[in-house]
Protein backbone atom coordinates (compact mmCIF):
# COMPACT_ATOMS: atom_id res chain seq x y z
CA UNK A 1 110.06 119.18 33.82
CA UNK A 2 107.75 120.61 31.32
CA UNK A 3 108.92 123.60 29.17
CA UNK A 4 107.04 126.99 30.47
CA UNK A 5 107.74 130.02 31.61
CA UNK A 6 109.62 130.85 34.76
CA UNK A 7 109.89 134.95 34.52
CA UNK A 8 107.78 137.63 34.83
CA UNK A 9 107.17 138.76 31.69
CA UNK A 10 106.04 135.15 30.58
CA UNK A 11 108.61 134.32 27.97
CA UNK A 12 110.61 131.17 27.96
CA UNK A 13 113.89 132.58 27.37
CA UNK A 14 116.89 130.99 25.56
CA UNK A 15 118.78 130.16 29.33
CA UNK A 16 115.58 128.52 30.14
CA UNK A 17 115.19 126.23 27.15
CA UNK A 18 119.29 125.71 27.49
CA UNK A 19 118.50 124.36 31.23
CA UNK A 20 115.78 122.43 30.07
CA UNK A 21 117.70 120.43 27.04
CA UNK A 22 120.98 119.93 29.79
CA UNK A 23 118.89 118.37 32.24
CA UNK A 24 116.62 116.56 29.35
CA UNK A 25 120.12 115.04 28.00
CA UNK A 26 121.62 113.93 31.76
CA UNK A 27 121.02 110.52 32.52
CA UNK A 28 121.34 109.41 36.41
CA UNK A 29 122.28 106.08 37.43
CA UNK A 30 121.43 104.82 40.53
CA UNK A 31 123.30 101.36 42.75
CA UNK A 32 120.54 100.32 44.83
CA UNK A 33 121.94 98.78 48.03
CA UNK A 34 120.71 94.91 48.29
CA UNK A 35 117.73 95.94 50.72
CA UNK A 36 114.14 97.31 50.53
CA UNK A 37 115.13 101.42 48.99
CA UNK A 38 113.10 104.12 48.87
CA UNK A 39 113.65 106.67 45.79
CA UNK A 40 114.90 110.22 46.50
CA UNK A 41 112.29 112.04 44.91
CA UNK A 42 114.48 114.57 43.87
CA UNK A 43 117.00 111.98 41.99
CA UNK A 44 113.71 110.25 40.68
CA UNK A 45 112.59 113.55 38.59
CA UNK A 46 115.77 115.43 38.03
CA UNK A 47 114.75 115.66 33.81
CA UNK A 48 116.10 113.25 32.70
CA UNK A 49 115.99 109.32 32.70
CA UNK A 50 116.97 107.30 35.70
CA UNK A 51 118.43 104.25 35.89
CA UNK A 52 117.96 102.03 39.09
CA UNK A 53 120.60 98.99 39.20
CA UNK A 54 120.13 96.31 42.01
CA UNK A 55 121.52 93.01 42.86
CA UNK A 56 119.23 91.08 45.17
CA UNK A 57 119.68 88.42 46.99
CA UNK A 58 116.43 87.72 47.84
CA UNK A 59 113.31 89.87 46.77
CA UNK A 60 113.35 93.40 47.06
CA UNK A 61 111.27 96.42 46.99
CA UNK A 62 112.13 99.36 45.24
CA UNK A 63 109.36 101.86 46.86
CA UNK A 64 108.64 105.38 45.18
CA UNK A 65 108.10 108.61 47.35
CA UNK A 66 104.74 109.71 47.62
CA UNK A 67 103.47 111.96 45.37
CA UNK A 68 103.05 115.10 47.88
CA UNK A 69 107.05 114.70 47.86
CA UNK A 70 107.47 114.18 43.90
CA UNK A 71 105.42 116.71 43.67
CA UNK A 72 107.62 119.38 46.14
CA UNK A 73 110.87 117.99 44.10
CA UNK A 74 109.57 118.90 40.40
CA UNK A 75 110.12 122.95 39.22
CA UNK A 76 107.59 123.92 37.47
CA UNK A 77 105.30 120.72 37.77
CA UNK A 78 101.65 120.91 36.11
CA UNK A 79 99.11 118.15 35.50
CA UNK A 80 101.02 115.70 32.68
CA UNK A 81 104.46 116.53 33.62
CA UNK A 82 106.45 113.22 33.26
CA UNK A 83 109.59 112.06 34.30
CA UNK A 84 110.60 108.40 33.22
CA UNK A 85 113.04 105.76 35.04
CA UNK A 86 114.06 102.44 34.46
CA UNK A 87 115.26 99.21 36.90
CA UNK A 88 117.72 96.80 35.93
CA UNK A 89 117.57 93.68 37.83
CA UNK A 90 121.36 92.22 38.01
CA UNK A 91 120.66 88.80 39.88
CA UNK A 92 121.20 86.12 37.83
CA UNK A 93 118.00 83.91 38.23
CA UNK A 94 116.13 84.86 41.26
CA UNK A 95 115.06 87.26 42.94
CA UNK A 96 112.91 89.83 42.06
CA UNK A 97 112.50 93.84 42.54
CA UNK A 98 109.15 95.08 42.75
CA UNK A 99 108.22 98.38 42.19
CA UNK A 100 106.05 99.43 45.24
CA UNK A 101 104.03 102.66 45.55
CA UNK A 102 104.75 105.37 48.12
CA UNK A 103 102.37 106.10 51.21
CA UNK A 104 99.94 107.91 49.29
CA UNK A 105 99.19 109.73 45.98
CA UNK A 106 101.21 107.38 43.50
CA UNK A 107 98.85 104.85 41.43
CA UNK A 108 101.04 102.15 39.13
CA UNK A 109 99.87 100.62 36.40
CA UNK A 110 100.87 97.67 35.21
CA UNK A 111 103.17 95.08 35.93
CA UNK A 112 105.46 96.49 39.07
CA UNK A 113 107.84 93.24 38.62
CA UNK A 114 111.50 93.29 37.83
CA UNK A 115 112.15 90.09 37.28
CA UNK A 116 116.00 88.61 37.45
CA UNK A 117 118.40 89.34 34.68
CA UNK A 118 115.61 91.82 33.23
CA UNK A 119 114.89 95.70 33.16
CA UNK A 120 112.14 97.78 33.10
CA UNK A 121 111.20 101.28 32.17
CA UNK A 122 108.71 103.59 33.74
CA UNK A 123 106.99 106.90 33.46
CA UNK A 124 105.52 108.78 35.91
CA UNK A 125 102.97 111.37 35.34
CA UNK A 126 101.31 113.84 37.16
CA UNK A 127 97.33 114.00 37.24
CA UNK A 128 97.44 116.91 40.21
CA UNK A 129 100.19 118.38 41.93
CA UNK A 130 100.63 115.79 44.88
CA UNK A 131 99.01 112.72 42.74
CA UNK A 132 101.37 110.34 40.18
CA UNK A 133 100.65 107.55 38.00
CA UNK A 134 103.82 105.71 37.21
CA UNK A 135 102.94 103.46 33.89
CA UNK A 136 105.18 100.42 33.03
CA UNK A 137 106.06 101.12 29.58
């Protein structure tokens, strides 16, 4: 959620910057189920960093929303808003989670694998209004 102004007038006031820091500071996590999961967009870019856990017992996909629908979930969004989330693979020595893209209008780059016992962290970032590219960081 980038910081801009939401009022009239054009200022970003002090209740504005006081909502943005809360929901910078608010971490999410997340217990995938042991199946393929979609994200809920709106969990996904709430502000502040989101943490997927999963257990699989065989490999999974962890699929994004598409980015017409991260997109509709962000206040505020503008070309190079970001939101950033991690995975946390829990099996103990197989089975991975891939990171899959959504329908349409989400690009990732780099490695989408979660392999077991490891994590990875993610940041999305808008290049249009409905388009993402989610970088493996």
């Amino acid at each position: 959620m980038p910081l801009v102004a939401n009022n009239t007038d054009g200022a970003v006031t002090r209740k504005r910057l006081e909502s943005w820091v809360a929901a910078k500071e608010k971490a999410t996590v997340v217990a995938a189920s042991d199946e393929a999961t979609v994200q809920a967009a709106a969990t996904l870019v709430a502000g502040g960093p989101v943490v997927y856990t999963m257990t699989p017992t065989a490999g999974r996909a962890l699929t994004t929303p598409t980015g017409a629908q991260l997109g509709a979930a962000v206040a505020d969004e503008a070309v190079g808003t970001s939101f950033e989330f991690s995975v946390v693979n829990l099996a103990g020595a197989t089975h991975a989670v891939t990171l899959t893209a959504g329908a349409s209008g989400v690009t990732l780059v780099g490695s989408a694998v979660v392999a077991a016992a490891s994590s990875a962290s993610f940041v999305g970032v808008f290049t249009a209004a409905d388009t993402v590219s989610i970088y493996r960081k």
